[in-house]
N, C-alpha and C. Protein backbone atom coordinates (compact mmCIF):
# COMPACT_ATOMS: atom_id res chain seq x y z
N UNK A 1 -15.39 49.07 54.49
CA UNK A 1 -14.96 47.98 53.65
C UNK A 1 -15.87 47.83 52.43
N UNK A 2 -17.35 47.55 52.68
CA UNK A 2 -18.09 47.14 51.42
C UNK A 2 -18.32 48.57 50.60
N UNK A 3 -18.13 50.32 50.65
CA UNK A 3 -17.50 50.62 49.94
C UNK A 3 -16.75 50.91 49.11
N UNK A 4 -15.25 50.52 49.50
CA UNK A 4 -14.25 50.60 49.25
C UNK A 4 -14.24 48.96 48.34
N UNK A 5 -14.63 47.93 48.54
CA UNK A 5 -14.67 47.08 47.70
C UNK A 5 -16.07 47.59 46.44
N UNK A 6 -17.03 47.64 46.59
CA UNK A 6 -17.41 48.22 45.48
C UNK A 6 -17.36 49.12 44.48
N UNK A 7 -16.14 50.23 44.87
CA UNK A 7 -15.52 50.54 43.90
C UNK A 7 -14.72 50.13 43.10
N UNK A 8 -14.13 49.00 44.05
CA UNK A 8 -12.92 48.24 43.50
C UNK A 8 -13.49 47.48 42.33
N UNK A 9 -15.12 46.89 42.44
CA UNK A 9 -15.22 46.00 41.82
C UNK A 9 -15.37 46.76 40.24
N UNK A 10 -16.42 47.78 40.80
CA UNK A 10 -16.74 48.16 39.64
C UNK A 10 -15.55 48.84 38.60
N UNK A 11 -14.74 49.37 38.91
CA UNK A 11 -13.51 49.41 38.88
C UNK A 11 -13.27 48.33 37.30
N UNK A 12 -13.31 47.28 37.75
CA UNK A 12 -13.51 46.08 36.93
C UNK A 12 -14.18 45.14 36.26
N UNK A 13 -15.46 46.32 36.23
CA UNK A 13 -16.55 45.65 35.68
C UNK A 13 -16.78 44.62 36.18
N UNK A 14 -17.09 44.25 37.48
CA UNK A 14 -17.12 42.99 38.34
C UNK A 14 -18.37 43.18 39.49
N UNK A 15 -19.79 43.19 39.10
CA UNK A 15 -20.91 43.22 40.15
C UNK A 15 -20.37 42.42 41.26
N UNK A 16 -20.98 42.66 41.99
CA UNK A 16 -21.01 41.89 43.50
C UNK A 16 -22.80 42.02 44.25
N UNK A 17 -22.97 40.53 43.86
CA UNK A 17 -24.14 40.23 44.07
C UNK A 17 -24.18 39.37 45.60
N UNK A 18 -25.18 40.04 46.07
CA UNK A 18 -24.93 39.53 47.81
C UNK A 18 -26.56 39.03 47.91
N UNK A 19 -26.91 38.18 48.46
CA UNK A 19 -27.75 37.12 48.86
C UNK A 19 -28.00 36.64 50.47
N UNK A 20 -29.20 37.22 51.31
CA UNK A 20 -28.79 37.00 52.61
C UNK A 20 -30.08 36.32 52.83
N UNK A 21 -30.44 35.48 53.51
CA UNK A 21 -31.28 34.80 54.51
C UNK A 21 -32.12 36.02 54.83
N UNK A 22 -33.75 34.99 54.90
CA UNK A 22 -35.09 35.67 55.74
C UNK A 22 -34.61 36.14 57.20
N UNK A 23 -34.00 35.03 57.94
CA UNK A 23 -33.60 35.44 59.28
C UNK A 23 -32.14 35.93 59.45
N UNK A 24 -31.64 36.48 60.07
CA UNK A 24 -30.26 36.43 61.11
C UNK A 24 -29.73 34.96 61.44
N UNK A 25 -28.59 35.22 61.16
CA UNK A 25 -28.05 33.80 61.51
C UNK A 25 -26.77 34.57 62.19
N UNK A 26 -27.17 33.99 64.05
CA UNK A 26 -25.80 34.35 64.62
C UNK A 26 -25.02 33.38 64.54
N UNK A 27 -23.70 33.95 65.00
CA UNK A 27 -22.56 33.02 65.05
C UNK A 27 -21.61 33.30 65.90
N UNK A 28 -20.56 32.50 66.43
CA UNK A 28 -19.58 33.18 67.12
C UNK A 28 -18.35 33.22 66.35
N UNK A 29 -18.35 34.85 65.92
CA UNK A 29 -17.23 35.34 65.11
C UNK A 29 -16.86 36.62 66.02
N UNK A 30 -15.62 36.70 65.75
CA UNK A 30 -14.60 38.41 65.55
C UNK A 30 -14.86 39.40 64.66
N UNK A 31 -15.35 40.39 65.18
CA UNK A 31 -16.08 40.93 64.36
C UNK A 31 -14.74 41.85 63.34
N UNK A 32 -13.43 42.09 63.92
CA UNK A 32 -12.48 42.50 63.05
C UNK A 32 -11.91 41.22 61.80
N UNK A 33 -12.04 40.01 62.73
CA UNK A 33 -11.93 38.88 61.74
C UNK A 33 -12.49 38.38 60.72
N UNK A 34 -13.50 38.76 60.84
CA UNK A 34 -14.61 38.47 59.59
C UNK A 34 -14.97 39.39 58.97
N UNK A 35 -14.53 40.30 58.83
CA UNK A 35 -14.39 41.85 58.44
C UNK A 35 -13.01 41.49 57.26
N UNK A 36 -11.54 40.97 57.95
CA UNK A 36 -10.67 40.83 57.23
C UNK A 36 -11.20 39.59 56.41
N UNK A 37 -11.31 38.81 56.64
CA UNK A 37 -11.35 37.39 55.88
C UNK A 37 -12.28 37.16 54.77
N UNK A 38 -13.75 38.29 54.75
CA UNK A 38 -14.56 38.32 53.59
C UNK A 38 -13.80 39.36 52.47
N UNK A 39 -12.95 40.82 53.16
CA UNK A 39 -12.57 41.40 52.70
C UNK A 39 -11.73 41.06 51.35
N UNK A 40 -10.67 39.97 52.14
CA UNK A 40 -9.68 39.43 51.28
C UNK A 40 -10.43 38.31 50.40
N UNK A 41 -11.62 37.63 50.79
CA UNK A 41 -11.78 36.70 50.03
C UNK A 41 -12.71 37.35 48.48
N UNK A 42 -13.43 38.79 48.80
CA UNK A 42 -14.04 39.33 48.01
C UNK A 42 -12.95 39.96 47.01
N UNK A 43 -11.72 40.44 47.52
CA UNK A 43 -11.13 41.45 46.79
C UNK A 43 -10.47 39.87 45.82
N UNK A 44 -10.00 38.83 46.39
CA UNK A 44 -9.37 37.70 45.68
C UNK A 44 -10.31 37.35 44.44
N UNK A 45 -11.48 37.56 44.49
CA UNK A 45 -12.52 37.18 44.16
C UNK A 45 -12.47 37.86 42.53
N UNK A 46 -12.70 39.02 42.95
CA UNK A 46 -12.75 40.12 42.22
C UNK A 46 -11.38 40.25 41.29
N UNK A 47 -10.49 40.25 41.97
CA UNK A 47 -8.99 39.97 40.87
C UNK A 47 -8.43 39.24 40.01
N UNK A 48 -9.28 37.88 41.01
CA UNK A 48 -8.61 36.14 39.66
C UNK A 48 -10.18 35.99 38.96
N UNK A 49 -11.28 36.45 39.45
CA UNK A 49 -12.53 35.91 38.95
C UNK A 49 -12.71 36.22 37.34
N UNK A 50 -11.96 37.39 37.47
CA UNK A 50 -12.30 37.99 35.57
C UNK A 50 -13.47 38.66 35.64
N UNK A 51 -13.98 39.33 34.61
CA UNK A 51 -14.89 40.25 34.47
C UNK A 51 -16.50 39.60 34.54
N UNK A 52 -17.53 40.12 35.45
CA UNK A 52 -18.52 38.90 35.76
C UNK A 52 -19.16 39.39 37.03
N UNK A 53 -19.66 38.75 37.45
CA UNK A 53 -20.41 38.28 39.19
C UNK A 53 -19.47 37.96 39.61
N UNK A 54 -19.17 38.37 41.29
CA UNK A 54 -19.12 37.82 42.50
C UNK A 54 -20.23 37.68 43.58
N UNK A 55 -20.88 36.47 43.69
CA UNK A 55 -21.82 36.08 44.45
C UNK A 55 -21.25 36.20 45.99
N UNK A 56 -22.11 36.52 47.03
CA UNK A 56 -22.10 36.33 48.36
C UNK A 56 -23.14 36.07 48.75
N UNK A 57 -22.75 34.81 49.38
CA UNK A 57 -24.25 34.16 50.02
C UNK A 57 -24.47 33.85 51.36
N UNK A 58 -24.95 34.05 52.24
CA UNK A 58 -24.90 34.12 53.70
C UNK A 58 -26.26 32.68 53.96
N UNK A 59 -25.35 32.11 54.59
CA UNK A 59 -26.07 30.54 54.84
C UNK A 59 -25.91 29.90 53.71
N UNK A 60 -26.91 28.81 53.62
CA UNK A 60 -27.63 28.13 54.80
C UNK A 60 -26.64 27.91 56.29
N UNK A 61 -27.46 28.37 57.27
CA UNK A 61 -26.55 27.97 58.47
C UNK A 61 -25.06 29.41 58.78
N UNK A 62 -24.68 28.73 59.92
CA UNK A 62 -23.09 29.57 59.63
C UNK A 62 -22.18 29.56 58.93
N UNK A 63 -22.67 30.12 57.65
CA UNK A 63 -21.42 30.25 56.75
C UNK A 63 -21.75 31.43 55.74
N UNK A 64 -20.38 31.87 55.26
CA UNK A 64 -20.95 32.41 53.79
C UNK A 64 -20.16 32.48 52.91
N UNK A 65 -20.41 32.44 51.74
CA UNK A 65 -19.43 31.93 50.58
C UNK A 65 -19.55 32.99 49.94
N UNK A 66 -18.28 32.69 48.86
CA UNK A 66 -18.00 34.03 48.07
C UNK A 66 -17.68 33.33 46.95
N UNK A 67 -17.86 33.39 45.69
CA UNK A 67 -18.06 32.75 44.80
C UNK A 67 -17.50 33.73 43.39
N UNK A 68 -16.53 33.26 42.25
CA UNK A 68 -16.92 33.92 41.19
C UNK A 68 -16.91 33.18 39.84
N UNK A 69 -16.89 33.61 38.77
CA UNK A 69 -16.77 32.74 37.23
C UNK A 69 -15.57 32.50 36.94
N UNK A 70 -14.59 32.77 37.54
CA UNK A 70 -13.26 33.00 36.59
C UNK A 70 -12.60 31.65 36.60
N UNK A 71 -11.08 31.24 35.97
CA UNK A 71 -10.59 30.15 35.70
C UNK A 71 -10.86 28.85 37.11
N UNK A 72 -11.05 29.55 38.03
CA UNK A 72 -11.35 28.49 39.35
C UNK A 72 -9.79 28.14 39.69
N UNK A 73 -9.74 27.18 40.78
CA UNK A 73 -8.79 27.35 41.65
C UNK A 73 -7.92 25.99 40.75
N UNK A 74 -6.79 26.29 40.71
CA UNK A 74 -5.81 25.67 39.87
C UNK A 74 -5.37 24.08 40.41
N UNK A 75 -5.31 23.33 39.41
CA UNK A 75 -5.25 22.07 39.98
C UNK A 75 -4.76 21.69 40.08
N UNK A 76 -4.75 20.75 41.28
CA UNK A 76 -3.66 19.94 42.34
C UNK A 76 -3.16 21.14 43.44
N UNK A 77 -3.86 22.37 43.60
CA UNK A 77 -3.48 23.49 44.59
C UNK A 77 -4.02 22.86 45.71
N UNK A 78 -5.10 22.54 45.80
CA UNK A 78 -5.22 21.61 47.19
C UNK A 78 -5.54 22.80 48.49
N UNK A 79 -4.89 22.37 49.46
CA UNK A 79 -4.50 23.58 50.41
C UNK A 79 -3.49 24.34 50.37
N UNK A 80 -2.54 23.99 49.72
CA UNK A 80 -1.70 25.27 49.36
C UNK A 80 -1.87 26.54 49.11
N UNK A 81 -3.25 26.39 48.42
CA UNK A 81 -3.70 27.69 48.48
C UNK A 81 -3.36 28.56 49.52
N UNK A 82 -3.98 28.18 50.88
CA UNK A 82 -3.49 28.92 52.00
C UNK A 82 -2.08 29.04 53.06
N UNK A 83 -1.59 28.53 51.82
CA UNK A 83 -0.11 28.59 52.77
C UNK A 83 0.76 30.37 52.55
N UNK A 84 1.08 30.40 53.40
CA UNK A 84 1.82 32.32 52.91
C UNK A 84 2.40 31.82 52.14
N UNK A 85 2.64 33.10 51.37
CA UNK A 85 3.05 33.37 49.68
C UNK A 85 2.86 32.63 48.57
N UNK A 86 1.90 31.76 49.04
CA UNK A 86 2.09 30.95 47.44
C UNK A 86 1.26 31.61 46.76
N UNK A 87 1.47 31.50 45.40
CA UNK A 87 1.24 32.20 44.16
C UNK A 87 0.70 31.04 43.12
N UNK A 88 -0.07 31.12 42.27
CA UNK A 88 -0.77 30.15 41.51
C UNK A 88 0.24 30.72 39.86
N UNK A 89 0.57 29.98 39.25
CA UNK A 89 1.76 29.81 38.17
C UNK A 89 0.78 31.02 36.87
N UNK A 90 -0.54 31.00 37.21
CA UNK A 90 -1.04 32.68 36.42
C UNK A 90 -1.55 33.81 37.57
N UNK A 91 -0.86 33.17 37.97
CA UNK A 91 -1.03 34.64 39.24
C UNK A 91 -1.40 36.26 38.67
N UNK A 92 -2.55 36.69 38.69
CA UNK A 92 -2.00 38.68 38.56
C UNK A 92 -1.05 38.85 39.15
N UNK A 93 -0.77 39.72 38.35
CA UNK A 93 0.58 40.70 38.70
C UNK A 93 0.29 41.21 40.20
N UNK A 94 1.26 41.26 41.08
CA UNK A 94 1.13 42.72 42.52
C UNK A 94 0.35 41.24 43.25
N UNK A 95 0.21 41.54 44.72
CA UNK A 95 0.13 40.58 45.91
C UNK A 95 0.97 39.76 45.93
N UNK A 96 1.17 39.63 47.21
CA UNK A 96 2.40 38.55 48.15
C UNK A 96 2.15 37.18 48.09
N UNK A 97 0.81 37.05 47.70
CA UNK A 97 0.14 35.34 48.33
C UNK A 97 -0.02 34.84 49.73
N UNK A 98 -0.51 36.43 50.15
CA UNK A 98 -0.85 36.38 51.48
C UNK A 98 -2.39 36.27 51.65
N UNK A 99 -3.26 36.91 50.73
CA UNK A 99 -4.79 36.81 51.32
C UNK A 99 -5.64 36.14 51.93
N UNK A 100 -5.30 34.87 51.01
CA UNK A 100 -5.89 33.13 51.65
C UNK A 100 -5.36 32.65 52.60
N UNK A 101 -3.87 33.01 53.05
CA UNK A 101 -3.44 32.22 54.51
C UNK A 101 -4.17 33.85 55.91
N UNK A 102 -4.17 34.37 55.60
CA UNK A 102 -4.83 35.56 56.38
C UNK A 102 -6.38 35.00 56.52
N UNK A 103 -6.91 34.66 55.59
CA UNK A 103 -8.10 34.26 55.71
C UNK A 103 -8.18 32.73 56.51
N UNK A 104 -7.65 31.88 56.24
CA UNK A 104 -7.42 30.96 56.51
C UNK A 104 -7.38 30.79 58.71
N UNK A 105 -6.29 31.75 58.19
CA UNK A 105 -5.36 31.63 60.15
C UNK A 105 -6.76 33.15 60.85
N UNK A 106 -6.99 33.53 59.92
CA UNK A 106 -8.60 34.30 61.08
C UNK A 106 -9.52 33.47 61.52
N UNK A 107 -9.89 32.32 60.61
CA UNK A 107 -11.26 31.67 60.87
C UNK A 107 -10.44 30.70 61.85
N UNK A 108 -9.29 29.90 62.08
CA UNK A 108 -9.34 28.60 62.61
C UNK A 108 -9.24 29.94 63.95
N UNK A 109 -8.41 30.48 64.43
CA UNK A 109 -8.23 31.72 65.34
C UNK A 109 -9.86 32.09 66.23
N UNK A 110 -10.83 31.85 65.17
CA UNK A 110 -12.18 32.29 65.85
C UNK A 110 -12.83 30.70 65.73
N UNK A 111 -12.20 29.67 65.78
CA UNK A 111 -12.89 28.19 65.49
C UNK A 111 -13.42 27.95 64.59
N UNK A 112 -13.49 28.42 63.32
CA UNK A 112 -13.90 28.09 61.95
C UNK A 112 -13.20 28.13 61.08
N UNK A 113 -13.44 27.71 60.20
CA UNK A 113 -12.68 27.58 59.15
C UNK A 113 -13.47 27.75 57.53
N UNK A 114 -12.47 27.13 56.55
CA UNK A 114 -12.62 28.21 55.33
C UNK A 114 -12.22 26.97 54.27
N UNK A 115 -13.26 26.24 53.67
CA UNK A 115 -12.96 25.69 52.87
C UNK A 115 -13.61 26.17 51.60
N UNK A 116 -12.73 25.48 50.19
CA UNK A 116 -12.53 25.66 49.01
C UNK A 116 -13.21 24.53 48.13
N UNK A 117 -13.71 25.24 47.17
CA UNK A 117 -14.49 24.38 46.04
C UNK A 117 -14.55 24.69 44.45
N UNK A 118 -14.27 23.77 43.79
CA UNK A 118 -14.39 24.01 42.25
C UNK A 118 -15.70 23.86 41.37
N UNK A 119 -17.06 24.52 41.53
CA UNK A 119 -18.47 24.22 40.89
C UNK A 119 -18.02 23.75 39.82
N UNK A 120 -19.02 22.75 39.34
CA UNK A 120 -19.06 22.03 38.03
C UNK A 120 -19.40 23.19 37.13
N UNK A 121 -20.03 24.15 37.13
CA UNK A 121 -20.00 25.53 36.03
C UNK A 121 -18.80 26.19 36.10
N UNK A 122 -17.56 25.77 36.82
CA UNK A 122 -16.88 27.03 36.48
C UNK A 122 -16.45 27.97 37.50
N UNK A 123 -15.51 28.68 38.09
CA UNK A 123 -14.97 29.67 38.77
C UNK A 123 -14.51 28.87 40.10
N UNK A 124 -14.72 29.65 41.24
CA UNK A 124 -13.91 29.28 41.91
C UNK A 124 -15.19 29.82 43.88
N UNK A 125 -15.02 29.00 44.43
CA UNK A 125 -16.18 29.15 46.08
C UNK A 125 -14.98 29.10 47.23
N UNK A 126 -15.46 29.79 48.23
CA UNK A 126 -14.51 29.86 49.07
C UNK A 126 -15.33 30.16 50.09
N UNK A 127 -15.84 29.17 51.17
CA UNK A 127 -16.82 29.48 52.49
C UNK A 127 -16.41 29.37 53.66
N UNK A 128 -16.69 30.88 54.30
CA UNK A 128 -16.41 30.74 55.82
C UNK A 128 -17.78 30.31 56.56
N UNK A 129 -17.03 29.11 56.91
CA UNK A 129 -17.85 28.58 58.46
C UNK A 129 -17.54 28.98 59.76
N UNK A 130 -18.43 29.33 60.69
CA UNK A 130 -18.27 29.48 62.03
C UNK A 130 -19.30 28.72 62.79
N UNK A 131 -18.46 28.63 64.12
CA UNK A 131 -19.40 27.84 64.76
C UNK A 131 -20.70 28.70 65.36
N UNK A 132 -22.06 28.14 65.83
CA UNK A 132 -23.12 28.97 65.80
C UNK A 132 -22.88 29.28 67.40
N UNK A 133 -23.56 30.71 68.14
CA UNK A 133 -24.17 30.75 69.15
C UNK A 133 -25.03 30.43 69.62
């Protein structure tokens, strides 16, 4: 995966800057689930973010966010975001508007979940929480 997404990024002139904690922070995750759900949230990342950073940050605690600069998450989307197929009205071209409900239905599936945020600078955060071991 983090191959195959780093080509992608660069691809697009799009670093992917990753940020991890002094310690290990376990958690109780799926390890195919959280595999899909950063996947999609990095590649989402990388497609609507625009040309720039994508941050990944692991913690504080069980979580890790994925973060980029681009227009940020469109307003009044709310949770819709994660509903299948929805599409944001500047959508890129190509995808179903499946990524975020995939991401979404992995984490509640492993007891966590995946909430959304608009930084006062700009772009768009998206953090998976899990519960700890």
């Amino acid at each position: 995966m983090a191959v195959a997404l780093a080509a992608f990024a660069a691809s697009r002139d799009v670093e992917l800057d990753l940020e991890l904690p002094p310690e290990p922070i376990v958690v109780a995750a799926d390890p195919d689930a959280l595999e899909l759900a950063l996947y999609n949230l990095v590649e989402n990342a990388i497609v609507h973010g625009g040309a720039g950073v994508v941050d990944l940050t692991v913690g504080p605690g069980p979580e890790v966010r994925v973060r980029d600069r681009g227009p940020g998450v469109p307003p009044g989307a709310g949770r819709s975001l994660f509903q299948p197929f929805w599409r944001g009205a500047d959508a890129a071209p190509g995808g179903a508007g499946l990524g975020l409900a995939i991401v979404e239905r992995a984490q509640r599936a492993q007891g966590g979940e995946v909430l959304v945020d608009s930084p006062a600078d700009g772009g768009a955060a998206f953090v998976l929480r899990f519960r700890e071991r």
